[in-house]
Each structure stands twice: as C-alpha cells, then as structure tokens.
N, C-alpha and C. Protein backbone atom coordinates (compact mmCIF):
# COMPACT_ATOMS: atom_id res chain seq x y z
N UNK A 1 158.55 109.23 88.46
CA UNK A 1 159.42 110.08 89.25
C UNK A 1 159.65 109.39 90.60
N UNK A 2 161.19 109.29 91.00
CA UNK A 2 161.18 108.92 92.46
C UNK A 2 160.53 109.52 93.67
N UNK A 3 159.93 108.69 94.39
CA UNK A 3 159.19 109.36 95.53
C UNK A 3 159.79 110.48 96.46
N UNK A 4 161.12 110.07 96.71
CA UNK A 4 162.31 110.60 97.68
C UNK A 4 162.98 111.78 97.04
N UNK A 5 162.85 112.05 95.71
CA UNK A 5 163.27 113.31 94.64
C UNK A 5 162.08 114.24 94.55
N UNK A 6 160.67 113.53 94.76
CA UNK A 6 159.63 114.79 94.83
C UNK A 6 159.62 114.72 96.05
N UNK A 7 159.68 114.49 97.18
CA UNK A 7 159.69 114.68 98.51
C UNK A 7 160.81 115.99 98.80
N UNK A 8 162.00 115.88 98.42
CA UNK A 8 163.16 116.85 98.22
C UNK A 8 162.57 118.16 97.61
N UNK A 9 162.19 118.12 96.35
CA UNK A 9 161.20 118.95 95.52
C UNK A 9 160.60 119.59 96.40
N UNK A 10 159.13 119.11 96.72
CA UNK A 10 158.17 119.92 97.57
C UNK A 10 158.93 120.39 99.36
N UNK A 11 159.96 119.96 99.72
CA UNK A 11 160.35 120.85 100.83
C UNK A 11 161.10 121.98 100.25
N UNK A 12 162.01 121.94 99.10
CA UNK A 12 162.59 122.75 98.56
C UNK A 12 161.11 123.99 98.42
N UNK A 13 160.69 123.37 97.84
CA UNK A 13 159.64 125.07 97.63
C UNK A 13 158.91 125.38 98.94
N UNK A 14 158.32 124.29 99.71
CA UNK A 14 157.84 124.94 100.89
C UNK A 14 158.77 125.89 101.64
N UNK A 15 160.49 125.38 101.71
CA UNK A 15 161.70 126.60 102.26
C UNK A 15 161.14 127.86 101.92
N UNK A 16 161.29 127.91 100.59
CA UNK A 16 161.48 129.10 99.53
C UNK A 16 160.27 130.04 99.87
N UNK A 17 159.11 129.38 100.23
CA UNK A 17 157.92 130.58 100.63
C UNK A 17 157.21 130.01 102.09
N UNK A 18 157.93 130.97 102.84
CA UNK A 18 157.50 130.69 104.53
C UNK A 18 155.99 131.22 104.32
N UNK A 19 155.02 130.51 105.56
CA UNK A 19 153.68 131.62 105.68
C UNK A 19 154.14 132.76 106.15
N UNK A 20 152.67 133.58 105.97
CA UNK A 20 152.86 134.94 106.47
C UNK A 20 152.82 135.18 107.93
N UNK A 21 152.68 135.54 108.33
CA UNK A 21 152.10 135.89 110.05
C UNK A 21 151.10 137.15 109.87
N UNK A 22 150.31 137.39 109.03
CA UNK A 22 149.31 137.92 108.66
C UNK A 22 147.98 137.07 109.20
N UNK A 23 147.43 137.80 110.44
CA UNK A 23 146.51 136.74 110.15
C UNK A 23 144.74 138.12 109.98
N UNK A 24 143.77 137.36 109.46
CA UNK A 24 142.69 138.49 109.45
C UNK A 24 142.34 138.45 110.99
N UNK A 25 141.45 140.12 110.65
CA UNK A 25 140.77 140.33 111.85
C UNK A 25 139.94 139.45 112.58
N UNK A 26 139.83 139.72 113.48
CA UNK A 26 138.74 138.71 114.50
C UNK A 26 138.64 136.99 113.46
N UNK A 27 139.70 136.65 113.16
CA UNK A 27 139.93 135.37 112.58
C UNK A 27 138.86 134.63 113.77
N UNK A 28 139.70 134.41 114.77
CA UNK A 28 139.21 133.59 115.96
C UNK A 28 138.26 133.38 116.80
N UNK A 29 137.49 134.56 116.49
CA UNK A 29 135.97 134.66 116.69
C UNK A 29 134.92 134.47 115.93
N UNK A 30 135.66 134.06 114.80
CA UNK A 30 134.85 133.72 113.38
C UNK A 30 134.54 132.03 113.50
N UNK A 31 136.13 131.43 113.84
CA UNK A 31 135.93 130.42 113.78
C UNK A 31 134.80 129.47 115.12
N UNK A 32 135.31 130.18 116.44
CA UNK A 32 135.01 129.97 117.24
C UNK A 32 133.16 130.22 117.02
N UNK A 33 132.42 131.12 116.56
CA UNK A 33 130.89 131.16 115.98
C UNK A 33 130.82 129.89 115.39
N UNK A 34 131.55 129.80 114.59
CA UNK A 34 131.21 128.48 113.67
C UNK A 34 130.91 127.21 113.94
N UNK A 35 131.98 127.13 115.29
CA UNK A 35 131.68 126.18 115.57
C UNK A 35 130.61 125.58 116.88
N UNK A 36 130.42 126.97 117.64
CA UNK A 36 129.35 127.01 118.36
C UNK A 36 128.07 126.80 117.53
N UNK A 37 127.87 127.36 116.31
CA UNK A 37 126.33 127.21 115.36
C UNK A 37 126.55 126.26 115.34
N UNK A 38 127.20 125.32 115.34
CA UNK A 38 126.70 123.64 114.78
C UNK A 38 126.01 123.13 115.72
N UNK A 39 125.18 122.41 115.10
CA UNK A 39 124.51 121.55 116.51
C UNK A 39 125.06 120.29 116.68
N UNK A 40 124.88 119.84 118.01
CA UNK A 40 125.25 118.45 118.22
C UNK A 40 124.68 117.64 117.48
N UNK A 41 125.35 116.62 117.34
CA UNK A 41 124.38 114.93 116.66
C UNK A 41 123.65 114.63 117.86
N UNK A 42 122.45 114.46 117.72
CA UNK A 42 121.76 113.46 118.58
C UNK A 42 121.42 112.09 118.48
N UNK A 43 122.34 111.06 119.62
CA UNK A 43 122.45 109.97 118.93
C UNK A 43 121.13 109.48 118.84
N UNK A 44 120.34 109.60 119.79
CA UNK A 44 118.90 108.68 120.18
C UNK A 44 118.73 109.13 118.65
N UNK A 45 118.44 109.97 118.18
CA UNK A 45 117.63 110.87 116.73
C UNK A 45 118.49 109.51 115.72
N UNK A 46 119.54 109.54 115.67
CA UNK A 46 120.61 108.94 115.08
C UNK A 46 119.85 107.35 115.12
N UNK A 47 119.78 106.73 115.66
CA UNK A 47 119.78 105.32 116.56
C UNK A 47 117.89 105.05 115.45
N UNK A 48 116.77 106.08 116.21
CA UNK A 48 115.68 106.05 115.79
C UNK A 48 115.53 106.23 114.17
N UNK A 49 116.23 106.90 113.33
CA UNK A 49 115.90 107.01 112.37
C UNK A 49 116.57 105.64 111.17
N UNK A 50 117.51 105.02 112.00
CA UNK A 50 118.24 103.81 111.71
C UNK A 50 117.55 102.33 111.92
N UNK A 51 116.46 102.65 112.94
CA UNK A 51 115.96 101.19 113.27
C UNK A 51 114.39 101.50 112.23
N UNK A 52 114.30 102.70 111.96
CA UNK A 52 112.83 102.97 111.56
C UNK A 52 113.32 102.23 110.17
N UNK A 53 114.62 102.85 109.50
CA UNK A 53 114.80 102.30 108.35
C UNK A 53 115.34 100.72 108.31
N UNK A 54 115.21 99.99 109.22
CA UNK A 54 115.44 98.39 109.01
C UNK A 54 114.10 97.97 109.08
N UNK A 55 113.40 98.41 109.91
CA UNK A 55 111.97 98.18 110.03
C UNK A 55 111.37 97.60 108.78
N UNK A 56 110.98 98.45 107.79
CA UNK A 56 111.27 98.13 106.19
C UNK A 56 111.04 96.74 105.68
N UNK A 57 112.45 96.44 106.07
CA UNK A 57 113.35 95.34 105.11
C UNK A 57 112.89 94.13 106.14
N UNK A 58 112.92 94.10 107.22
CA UNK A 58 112.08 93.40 108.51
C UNK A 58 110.98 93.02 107.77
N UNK A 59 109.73 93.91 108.08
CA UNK A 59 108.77 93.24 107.99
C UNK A 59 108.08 92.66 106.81
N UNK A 60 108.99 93.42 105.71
CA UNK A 60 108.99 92.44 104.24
C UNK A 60 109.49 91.14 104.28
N UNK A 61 110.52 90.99 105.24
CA UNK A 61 111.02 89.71 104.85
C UNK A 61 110.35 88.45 106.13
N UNK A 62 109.46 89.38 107.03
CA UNK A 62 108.26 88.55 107.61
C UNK A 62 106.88 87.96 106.83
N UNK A 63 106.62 89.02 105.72
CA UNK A 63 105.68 88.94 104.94
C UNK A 63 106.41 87.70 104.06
N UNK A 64 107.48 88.16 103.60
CA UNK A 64 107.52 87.12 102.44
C UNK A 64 107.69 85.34 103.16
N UNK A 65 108.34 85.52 104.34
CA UNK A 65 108.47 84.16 104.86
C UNK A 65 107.57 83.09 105.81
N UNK A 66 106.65 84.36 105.91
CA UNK A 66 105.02 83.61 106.26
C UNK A 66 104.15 83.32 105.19
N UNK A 67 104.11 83.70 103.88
CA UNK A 67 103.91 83.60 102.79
C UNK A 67 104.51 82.29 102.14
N UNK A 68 105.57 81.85 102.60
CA UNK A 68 106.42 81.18 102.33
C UNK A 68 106.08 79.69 103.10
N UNK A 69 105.93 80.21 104.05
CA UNK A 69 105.52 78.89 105.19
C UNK A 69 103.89 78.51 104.80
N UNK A 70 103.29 79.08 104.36
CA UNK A 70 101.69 78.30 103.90
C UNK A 70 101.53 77.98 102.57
N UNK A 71 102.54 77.50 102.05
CA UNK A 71 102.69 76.79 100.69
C UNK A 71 102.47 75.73 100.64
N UNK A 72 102.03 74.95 100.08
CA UNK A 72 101.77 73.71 100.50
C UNK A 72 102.98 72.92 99.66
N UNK A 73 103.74 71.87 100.60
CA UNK A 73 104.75 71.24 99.78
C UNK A 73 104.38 70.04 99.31
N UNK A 74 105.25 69.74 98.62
CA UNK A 74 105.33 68.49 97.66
C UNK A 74 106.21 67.26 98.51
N UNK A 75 104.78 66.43 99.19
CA UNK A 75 105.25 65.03 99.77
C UNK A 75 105.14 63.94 99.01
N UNK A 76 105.09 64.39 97.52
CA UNK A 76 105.47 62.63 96.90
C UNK A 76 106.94 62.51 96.75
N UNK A 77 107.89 63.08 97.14
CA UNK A 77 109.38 62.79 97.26
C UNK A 77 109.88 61.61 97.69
N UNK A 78 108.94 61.70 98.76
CA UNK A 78 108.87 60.77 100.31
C UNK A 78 108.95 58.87 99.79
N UNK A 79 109.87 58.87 98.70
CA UNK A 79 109.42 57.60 97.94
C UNK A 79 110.04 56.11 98.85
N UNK A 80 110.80 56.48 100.09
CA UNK A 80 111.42 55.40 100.70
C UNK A 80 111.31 55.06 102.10
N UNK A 81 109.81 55.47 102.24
CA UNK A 81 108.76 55.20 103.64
C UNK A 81 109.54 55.90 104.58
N UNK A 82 110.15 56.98 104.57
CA UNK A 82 110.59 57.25 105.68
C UNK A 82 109.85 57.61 106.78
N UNK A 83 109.92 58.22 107.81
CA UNK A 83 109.03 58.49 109.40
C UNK A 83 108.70 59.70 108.63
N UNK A 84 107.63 60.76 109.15
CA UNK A 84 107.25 62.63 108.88
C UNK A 84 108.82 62.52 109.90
N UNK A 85 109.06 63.88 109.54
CA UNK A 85 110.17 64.50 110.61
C UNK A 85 109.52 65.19 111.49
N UNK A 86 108.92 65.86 111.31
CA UNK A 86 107.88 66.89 111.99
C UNK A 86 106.78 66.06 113.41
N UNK A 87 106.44 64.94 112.96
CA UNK A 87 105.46 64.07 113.59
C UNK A 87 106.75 63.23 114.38
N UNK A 88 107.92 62.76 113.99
CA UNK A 88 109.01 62.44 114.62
C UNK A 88 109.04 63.57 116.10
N UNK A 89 109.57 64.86 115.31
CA UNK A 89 109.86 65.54 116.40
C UNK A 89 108.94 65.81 117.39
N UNK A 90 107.79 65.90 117.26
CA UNK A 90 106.98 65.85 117.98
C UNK A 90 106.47 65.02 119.11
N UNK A 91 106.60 63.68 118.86
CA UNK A 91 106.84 62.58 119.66
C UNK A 91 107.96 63.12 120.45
N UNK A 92 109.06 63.17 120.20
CA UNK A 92 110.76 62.75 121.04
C UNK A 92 110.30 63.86 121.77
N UNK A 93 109.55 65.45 121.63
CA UNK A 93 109.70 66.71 122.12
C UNK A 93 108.54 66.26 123.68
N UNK A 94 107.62 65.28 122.93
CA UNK A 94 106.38 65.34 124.43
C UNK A 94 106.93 64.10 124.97
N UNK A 95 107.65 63.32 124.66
CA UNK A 95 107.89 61.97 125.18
C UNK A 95 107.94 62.45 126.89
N UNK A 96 108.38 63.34 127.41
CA UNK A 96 108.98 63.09 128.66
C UNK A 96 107.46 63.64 129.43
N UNK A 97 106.20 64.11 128.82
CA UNK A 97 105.37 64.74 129.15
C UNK A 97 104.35 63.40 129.07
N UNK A 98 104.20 62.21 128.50
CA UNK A 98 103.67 61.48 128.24
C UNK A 98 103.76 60.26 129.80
N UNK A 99 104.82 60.56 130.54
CA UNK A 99 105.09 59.28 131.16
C UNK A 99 103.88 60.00 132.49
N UNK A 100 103.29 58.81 133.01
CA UNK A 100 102.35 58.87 134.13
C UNK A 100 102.82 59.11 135.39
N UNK A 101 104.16 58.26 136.02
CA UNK A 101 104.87 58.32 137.04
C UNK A 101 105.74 59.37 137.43
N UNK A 102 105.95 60.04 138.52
CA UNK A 102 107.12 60.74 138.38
C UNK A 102 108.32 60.00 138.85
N UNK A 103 109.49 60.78 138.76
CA UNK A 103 110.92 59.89 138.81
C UNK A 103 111.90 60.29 139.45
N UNK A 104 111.10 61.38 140.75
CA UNK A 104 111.56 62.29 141.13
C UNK A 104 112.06 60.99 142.80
C-alpha cells in the first residue's frame, strides 16, 4: 500500500471522530500524585552499583593475568643469539644512573 494513500486514510478517520472534551474527575490530581510518588534516580546509587559491578570482571582479569605472568616461558626459541630484551631494557633504562660525573 502507498505510504501517502494510508497517510490520507488515517487523517480521513481521525476527521470523522474528534476527541471528546470529556475529561474524568480530578484527572489532574491523579496524575499530578503520580508523579510526585516516584522517586528520584539517585545518581551516586546509580554510579556505585555500576562500578561494584565492573569490579567483578576487574579483578578476574587481574587474577587471570598475574597467573599469566608467572608462567614460565619457553626460551629455546631464542635460536639466533639474540640480546634478552628485558636485560637490554634494563641496561638503556639505568644507563643514565650508572655515569659517576655529573653534566650539569
């Protein structure tokens, strides 16, 4: 069905039956309760119950990756004498802590 022919359609019948101007009693004090009973969101409440639930997934994935880090790896790879990287970095990181003189 064309969009623009049921568009025609549904104003045609909305014409045909206006609302009422009936409205119920104390309508407006009904609504107005209603919406006073609600309570606010509290964001802090909001915020706390959001970080409690990452917390979780956090410290599992601390567990698993310290778990992870005392594995012992496999250094016969190492088949083409290269330097440790680790013992590399370590050097280049104290090099500037090593010199006796200052240069100031």
């Amino acid at each position: 069905m064309n969009t623009e022919e049921l568009r025609k359609k549904l104003l045609a019948a909305a014409r045909a039956n206006p609302p009422g101007d009936h409205v119920p009693l104390a309508f407006e004090k009904r609504v107005l309760a209603n919406l006073a009973a609600r309570p606010t969101a509290d964001i802090a409440a909001l915020w706390a119950r959001a970080l409690w639930r990452a917390a979780v997934p956090c410290v599992a994935l601390t567990v698993l990756l310290g778990a992870f880090s005392f594995m012992p790896t496999n250094t016969t790879t190492n088949t083409v004498n290269e330097p440790d990287l680790s013992l590399t970095f370590e050097e280049t990181l104290l090099a500037s802590s090593d010199q006796q003189e200052e240069l100031w």
